[in-house]
Protein backbone atom coordinates (compact mmCIF):
# COMPACT_ATOMS: atom_id res chain seq x y z
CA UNK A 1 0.00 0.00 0.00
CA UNK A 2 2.85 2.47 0.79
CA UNK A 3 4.82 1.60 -2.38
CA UNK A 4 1.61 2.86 -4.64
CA UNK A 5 1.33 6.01 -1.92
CA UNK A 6 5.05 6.79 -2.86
CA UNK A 7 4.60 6.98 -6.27
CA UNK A 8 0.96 7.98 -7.45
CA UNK A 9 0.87 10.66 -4.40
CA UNK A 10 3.36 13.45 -5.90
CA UNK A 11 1.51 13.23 -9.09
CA UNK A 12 -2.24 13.37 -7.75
CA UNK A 13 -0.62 16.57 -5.61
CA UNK A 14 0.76 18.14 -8.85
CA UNK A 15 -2.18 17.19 -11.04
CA UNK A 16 -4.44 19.23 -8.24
CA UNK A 17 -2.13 21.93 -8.09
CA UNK A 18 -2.26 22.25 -11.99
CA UNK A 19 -5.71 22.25 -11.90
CA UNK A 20 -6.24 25.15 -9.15
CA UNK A 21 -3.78 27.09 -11.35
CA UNK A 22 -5.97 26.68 -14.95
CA UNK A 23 -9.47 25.79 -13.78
CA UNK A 24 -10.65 26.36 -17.48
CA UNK A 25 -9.20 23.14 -18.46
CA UNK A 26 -12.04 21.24 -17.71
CA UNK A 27 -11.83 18.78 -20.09
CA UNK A 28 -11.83 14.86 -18.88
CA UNK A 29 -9.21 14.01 -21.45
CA UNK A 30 -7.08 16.28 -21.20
CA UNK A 31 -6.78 16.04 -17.04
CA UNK A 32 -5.70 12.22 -17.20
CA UNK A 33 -3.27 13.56 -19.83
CA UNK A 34 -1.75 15.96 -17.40
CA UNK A 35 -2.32 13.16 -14.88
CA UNK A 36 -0.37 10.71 -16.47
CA UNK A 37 1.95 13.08 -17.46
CA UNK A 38 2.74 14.03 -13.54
CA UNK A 39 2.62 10.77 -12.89
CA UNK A 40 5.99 9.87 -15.41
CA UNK A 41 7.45 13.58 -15.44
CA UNK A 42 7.62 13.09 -11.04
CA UNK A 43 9.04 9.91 -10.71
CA UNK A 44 11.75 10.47 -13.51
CA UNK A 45 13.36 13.56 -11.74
CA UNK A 46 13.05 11.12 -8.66
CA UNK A 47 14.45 8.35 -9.60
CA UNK A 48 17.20 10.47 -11.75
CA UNK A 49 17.89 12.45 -8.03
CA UNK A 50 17.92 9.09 -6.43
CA UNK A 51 20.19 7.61 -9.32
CA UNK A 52 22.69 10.54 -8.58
CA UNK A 53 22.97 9.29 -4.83
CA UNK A 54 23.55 6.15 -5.47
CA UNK A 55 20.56 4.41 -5.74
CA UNK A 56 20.84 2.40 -8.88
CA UNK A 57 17.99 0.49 -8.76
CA UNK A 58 13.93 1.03 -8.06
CA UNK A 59 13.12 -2.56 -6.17
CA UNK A 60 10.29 -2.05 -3.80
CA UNK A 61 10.56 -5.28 -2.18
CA UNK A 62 14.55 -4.38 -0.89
CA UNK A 63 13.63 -0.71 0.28
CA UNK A 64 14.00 0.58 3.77
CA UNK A 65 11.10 2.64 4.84
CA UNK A 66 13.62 5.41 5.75
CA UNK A 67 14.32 5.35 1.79
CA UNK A 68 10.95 5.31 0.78
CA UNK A 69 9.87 8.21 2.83
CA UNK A 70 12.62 10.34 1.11
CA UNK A 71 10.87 8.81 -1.91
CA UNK A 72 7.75 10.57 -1.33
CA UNK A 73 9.03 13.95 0.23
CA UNK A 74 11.07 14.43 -2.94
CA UNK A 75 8.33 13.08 -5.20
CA UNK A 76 6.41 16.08 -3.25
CA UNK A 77 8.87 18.78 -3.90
CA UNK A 78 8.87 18.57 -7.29
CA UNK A 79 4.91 18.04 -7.35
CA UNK A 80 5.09 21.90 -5.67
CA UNK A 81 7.38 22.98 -8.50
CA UNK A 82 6.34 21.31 -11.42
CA UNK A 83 3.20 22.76 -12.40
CA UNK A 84 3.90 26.30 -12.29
CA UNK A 85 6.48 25.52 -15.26
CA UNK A 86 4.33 23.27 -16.82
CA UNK A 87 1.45 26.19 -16.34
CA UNK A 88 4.19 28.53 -18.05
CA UNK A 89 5.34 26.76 -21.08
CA UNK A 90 2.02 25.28 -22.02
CA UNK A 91 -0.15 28.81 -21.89
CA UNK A 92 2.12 29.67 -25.04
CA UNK A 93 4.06 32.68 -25.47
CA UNK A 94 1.17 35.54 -24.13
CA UNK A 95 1.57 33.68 -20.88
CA UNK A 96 5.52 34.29 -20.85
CA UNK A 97 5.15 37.93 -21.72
CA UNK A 98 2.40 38.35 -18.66
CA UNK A 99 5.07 36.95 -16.42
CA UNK A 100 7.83 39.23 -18.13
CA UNK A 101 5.29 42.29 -17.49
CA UNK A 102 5.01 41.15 -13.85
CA UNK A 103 8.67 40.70 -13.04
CA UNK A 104 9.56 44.51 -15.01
CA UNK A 105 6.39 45.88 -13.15
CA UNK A 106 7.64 44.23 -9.62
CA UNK A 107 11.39 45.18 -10.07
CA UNK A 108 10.23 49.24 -10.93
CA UNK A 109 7.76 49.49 -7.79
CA UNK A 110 10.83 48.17 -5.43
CA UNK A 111 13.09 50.52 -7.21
CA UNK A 112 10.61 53.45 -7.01
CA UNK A 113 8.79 52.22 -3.18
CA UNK A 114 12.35 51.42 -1.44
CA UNK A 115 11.96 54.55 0.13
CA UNK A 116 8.90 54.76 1.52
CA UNK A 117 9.31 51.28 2.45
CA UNK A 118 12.64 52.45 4.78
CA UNK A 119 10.97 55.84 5.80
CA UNK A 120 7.78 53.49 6.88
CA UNK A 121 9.79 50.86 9.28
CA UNK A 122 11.81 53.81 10.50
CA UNK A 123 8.68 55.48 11.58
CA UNK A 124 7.42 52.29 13.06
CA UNK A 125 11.02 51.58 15.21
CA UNK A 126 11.08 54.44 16.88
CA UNK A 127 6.65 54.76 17.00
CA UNK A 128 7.48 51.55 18.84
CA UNK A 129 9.58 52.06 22.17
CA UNK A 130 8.75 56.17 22.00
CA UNK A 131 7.45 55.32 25.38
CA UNK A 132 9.57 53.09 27.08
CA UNK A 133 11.86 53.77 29.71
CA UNK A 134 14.52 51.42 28.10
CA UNK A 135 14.14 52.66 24.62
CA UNK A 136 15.29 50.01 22.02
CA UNK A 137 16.89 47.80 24.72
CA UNK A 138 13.98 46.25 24.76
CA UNK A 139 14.68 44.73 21.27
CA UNK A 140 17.96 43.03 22.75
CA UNK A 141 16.36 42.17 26.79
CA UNK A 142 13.18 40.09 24.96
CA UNK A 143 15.28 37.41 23.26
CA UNK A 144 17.81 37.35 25.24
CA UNK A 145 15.58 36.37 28.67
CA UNK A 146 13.70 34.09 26.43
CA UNK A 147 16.70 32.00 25.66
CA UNK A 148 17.62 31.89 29.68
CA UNK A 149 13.84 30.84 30.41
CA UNK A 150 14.28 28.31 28.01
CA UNK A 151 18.21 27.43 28.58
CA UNK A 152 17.05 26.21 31.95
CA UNK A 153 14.06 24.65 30.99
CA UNK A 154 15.72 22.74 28.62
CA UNK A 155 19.04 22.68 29.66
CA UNK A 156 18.90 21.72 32.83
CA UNK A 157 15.66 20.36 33.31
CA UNK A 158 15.26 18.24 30.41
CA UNK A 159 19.43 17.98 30.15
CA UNK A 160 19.76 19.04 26.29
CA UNK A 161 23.42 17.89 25.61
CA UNK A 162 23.53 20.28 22.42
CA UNK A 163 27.17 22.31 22.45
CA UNK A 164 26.86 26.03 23.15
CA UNK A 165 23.54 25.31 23.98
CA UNK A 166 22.72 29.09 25.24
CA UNK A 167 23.92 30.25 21.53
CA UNK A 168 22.41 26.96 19.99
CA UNK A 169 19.02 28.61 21.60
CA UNK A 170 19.39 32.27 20.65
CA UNK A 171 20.09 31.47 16.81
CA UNK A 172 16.49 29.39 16.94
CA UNK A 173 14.63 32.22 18.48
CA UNK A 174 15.90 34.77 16.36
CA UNK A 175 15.12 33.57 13.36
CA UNK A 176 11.73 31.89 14.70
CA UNK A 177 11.10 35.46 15.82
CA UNK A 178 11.51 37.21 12.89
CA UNK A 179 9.76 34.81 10.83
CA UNK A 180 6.78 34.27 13.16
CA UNK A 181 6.14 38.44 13.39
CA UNK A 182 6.42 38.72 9.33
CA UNK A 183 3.63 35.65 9.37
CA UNK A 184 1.34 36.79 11.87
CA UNK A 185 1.33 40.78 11.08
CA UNK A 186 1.10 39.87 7.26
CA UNK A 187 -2.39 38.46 7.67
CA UNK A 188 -4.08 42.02 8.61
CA UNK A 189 -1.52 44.20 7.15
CA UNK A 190 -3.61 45.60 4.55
CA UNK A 191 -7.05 45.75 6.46
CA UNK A 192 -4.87 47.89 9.10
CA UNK A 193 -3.44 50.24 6.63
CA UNK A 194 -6.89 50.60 5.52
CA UNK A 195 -6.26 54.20 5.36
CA UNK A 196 -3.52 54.56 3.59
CA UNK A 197 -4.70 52.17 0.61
CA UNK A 198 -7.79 53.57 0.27
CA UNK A 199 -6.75 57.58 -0.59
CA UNK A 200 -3.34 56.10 -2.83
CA UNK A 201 -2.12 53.83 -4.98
CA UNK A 202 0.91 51.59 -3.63
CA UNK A 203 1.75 47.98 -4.98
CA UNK A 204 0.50 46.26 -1.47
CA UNK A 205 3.76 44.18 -1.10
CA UNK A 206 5.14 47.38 -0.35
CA UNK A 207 3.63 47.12 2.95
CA UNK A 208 4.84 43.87 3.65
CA UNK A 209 8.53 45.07 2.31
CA UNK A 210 8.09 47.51 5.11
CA UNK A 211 6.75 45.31 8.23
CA UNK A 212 9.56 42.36 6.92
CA UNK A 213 12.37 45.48 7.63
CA UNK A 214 11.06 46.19 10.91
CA UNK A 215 11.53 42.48 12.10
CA UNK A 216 14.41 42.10 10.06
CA UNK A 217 16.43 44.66 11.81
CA UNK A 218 15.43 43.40 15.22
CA UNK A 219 16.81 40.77 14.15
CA UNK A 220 20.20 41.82 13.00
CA UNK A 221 20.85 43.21 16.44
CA UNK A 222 19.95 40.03 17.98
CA UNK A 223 22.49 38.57 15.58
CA UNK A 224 24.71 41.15 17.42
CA UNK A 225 24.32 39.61 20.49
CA UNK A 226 25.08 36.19 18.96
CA UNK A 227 28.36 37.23 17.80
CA UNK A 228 29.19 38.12 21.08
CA UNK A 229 27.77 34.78 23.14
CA UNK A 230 30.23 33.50 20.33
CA UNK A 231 32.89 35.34 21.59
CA UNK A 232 32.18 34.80 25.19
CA UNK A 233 31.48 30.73 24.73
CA UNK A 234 34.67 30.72 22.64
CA UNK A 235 32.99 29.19 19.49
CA UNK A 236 35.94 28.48 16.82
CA UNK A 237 34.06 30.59 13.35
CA UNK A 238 35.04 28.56 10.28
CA UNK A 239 35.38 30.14 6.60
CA UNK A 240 31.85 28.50 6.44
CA UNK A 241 30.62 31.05 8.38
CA UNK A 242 30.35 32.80 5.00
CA UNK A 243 27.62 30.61 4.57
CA UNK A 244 24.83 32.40 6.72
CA UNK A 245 24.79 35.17 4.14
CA UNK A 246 23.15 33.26 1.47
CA UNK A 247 21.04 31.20 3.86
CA UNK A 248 19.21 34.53 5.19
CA UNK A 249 18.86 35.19 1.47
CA UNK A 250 16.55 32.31 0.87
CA UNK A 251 15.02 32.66 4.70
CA UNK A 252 14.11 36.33 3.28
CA UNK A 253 12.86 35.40 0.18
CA UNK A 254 10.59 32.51 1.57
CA UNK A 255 9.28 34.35 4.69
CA UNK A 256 8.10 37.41 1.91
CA UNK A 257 6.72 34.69 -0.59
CA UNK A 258 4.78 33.02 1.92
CA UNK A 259 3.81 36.47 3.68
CA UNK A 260 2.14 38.00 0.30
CA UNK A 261 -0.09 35.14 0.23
CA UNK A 262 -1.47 35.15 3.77
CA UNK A 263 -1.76 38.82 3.12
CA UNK A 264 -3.96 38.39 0.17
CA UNK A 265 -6.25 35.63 1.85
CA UNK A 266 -6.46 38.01 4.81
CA UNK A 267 -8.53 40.05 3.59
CA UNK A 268 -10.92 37.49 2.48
CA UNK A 269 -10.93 35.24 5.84
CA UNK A 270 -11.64 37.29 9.12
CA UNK A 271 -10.91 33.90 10.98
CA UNK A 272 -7.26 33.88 9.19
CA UNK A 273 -5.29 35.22 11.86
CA UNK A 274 -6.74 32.76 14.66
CA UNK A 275 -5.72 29.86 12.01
CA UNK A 276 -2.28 31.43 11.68
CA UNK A 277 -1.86 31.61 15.33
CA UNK A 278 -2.24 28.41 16.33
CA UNK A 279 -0.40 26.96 12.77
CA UNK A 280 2.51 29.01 13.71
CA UNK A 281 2.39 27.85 17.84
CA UNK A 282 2.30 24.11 16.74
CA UNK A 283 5.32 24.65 14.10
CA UNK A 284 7.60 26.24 16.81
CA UNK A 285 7.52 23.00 18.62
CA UNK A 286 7.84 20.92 15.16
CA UNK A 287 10.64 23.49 14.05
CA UNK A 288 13.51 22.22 16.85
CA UNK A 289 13.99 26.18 18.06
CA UNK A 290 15.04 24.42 20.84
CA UNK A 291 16.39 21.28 20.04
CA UNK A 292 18.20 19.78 17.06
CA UNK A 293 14.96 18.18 15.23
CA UNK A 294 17.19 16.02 13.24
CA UNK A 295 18.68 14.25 16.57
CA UNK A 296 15.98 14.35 19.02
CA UNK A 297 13.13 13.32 16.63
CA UNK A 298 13.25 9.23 15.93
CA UNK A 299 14.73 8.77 12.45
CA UNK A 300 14.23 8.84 9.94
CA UNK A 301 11.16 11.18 10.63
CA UNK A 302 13.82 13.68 12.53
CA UNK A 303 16.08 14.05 9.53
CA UNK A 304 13.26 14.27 6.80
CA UNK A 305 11.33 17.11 9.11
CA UNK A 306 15.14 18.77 9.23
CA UNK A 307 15.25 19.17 5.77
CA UNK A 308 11.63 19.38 4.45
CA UNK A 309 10.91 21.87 7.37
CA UNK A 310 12.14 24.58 5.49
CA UNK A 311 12.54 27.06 8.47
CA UNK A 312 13.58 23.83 10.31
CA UNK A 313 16.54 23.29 7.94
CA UNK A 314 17.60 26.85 7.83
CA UNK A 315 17.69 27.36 11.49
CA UNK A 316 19.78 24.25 11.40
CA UNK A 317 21.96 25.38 9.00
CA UNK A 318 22.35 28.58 10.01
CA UNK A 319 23.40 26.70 13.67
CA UNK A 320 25.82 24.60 11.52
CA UNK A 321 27.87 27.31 9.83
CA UNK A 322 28.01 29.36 13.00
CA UNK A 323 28.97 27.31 15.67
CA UNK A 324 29.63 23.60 14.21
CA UNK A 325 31.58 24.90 11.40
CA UNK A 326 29.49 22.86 8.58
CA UNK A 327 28.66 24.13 5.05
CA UNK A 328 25.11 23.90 4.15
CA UNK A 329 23.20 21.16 2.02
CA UNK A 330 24.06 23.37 -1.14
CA UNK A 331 21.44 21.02 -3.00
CA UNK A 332 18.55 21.30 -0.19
CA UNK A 333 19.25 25.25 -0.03
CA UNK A 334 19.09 25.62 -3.72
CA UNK A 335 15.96 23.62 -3.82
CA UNK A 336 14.35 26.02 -1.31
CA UNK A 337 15.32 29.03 -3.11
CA UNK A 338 13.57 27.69 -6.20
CA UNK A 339 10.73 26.96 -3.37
CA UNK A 340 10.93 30.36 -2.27
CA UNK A 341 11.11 32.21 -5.41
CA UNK A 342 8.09 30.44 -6.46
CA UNK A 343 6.27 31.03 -4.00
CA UNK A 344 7.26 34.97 -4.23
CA UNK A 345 6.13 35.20 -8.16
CA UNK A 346 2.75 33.44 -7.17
CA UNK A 347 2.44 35.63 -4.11
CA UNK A 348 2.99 39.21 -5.43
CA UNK A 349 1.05 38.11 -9.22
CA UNK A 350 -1.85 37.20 -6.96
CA UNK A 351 -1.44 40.75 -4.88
CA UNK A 352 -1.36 42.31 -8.61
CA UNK A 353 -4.65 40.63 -9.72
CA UNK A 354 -6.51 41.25 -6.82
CA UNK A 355 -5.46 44.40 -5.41
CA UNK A 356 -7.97 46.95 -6.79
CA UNK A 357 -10.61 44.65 -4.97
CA UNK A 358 -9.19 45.19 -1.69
CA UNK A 359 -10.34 48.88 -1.47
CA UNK A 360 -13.74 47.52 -2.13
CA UNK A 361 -13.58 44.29 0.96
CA UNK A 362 -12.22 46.70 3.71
């Protein structure tokens, strides 16, 4: 039963994500074509991936279940990826030059909103601790006693045997921190900027550009302060260390992919936010912020949640090029970018379609 799960699966997933993404192909023919196509186009790259690895035959009889749930979570990668290609190439050329409009249109608005966007989380720093007595040492005290609360919890209570575990701790809740704020806020960003959107025009991302600078400066100082528990804990830097520049790349570009479409479906769903909430509690714990996910989670379940978690695996590897002196999964991290740039042209092309109906919701 699990062998027929591992490979028809990814290609019922990419067949239904084809056919959310061109509803007018209706026609019964035509979706067991694209069906069947999935079906041989999925396990290919699959088996090709698994072929590169080592893995020179498919017999389903001599598998390990560890190997054939990697089977399925890569079969499921590619069934996210797949079909927005396959929606490209096959819409003919008028769909290319839409997507060539929307990439020109999106690179002029960041060009000529960068400003604003800067001006607007600058407003919004200091509009933030304006009243408090300790000013924007509150941005550095927050983290920093969460990681002791949860240094002892963990650390001494449960007996985490992680090195540098205090660090180890502060690099999880930094980045959890900055990604669970961009989440969270992005579902009634543009309901709560209701006035602003409704007297001028601004390309909505812009919005999200601004809130995602906000959180991502709090989180450079916090990275500060992780430089120095490195200095203090004595924590040997490596020339991988090189390596966290392109991994908050891709944990920039994911977090603002994923943020333009809860945006958008915010404004539809009032109960969004509550949904978020409790998504985003739940993930914390399945994210190892503060344990290592791949160790502490039975395998092969730990491992495959390390790297198909993607802000599991780049906490990890952020972890691993700080403190451990390990180079990333190159091939995982390029696969998420690809992830994460997807995700970013569906999730500002949706804001594009839909924006001039927003006024009109709100």
């Amino acid at each position: 039963m699990f062998n027929l799960t591992m490979i028809f699966l990814p290609a019922v997933l990419a067949w239904s994500i084809h056919i959310f993404l061109r509803p007018r192909e209706t026609g019964r023919k035509k979706k067991l074509f694209y069906l069947a196509f999935y079906f041989i186009l999925i396990n290919t790259f699959t088996f090709a991936v698994s072929f590169l690895r080592g893995v020179k035959g498919l017999r389903f009889d001599g598998m390990t279940m560890t190997y054939k749930i990697k089977y399925l979570c890569m079969g499921c990668v590619w069934a996210v990826i797949l079909p927005f290609f396959v929606g490209i190439f096959t819409d003919g050329k008028g769909r290319r030059q839409d997507i060539r409009k929307e990439i020109h249109k999106f690179y002029h608005d960041v060009r000529s909103y960068t400003r604003y966007a800067v001006w607007s989380a600058r407003a919004d720093l200091r509009a933030e601790v304006s009243n408090a007595y300790l000013d924007w040492l509150w941005w550095l005290i927050e983290p920093f006693c969460m990681m002791l609360i949860y240094t002892v919890i963990f650390g001494v209570i449960f007996k985490a045997s992680e090195p540098y575990f205090p660090v180890f701790i502060f690099i999880g809740l930094t980045m959890w921190g900055f990604f669970s704020r961009c989440v969270s806020g992005s579902v009634n960003l543009i309901r709560s900027n209701r006035s602003i959107i409704t007297r001028i025009y601004m390309p909505k991302f812009i919005l999200l550009f601004s809130r995602m600078l906000v959180c991502g400066f709090k989180m450079m100082i916090s990275f500060g302060v992780v430089v120095f528990m490195m200095l203090v804990f004595r924590v040997r830097p490596t020339v991988n260390i090189f390596g966290m520049i392109p991994i908050l790349a891709v944990f920039f570009l994911f977090t603002f992919g994923l943020c333009n479409i809860f945006m958008h479906y915010g404004v539809y769903v009032n109960d969004l936010a509550y949904i978020v909430g409790i998504v985003l509690t739940m993930l914390m714990y399945l994210t190892g912020v503060f344990y290592d996910v791949g160790k502490r989670i039975p395998a092969p379940f730990g491992e495959l949640m390390e790297k198909y978690n993607p802000v599991a695996f780049l906490i990890s590897s952020m972890r691993g090029v700080l403190l451990y002196g390990k180079a990333p999964d190159w091939m995982m991290l390029g696969m998420w970018t690809l992830v994460s740039l997807l995700l970013t042209m569906v999730g500002v092309s949706t804001i594009y379609r839909n924006e001039n109906a927003y006024v009109k919701v709100i």
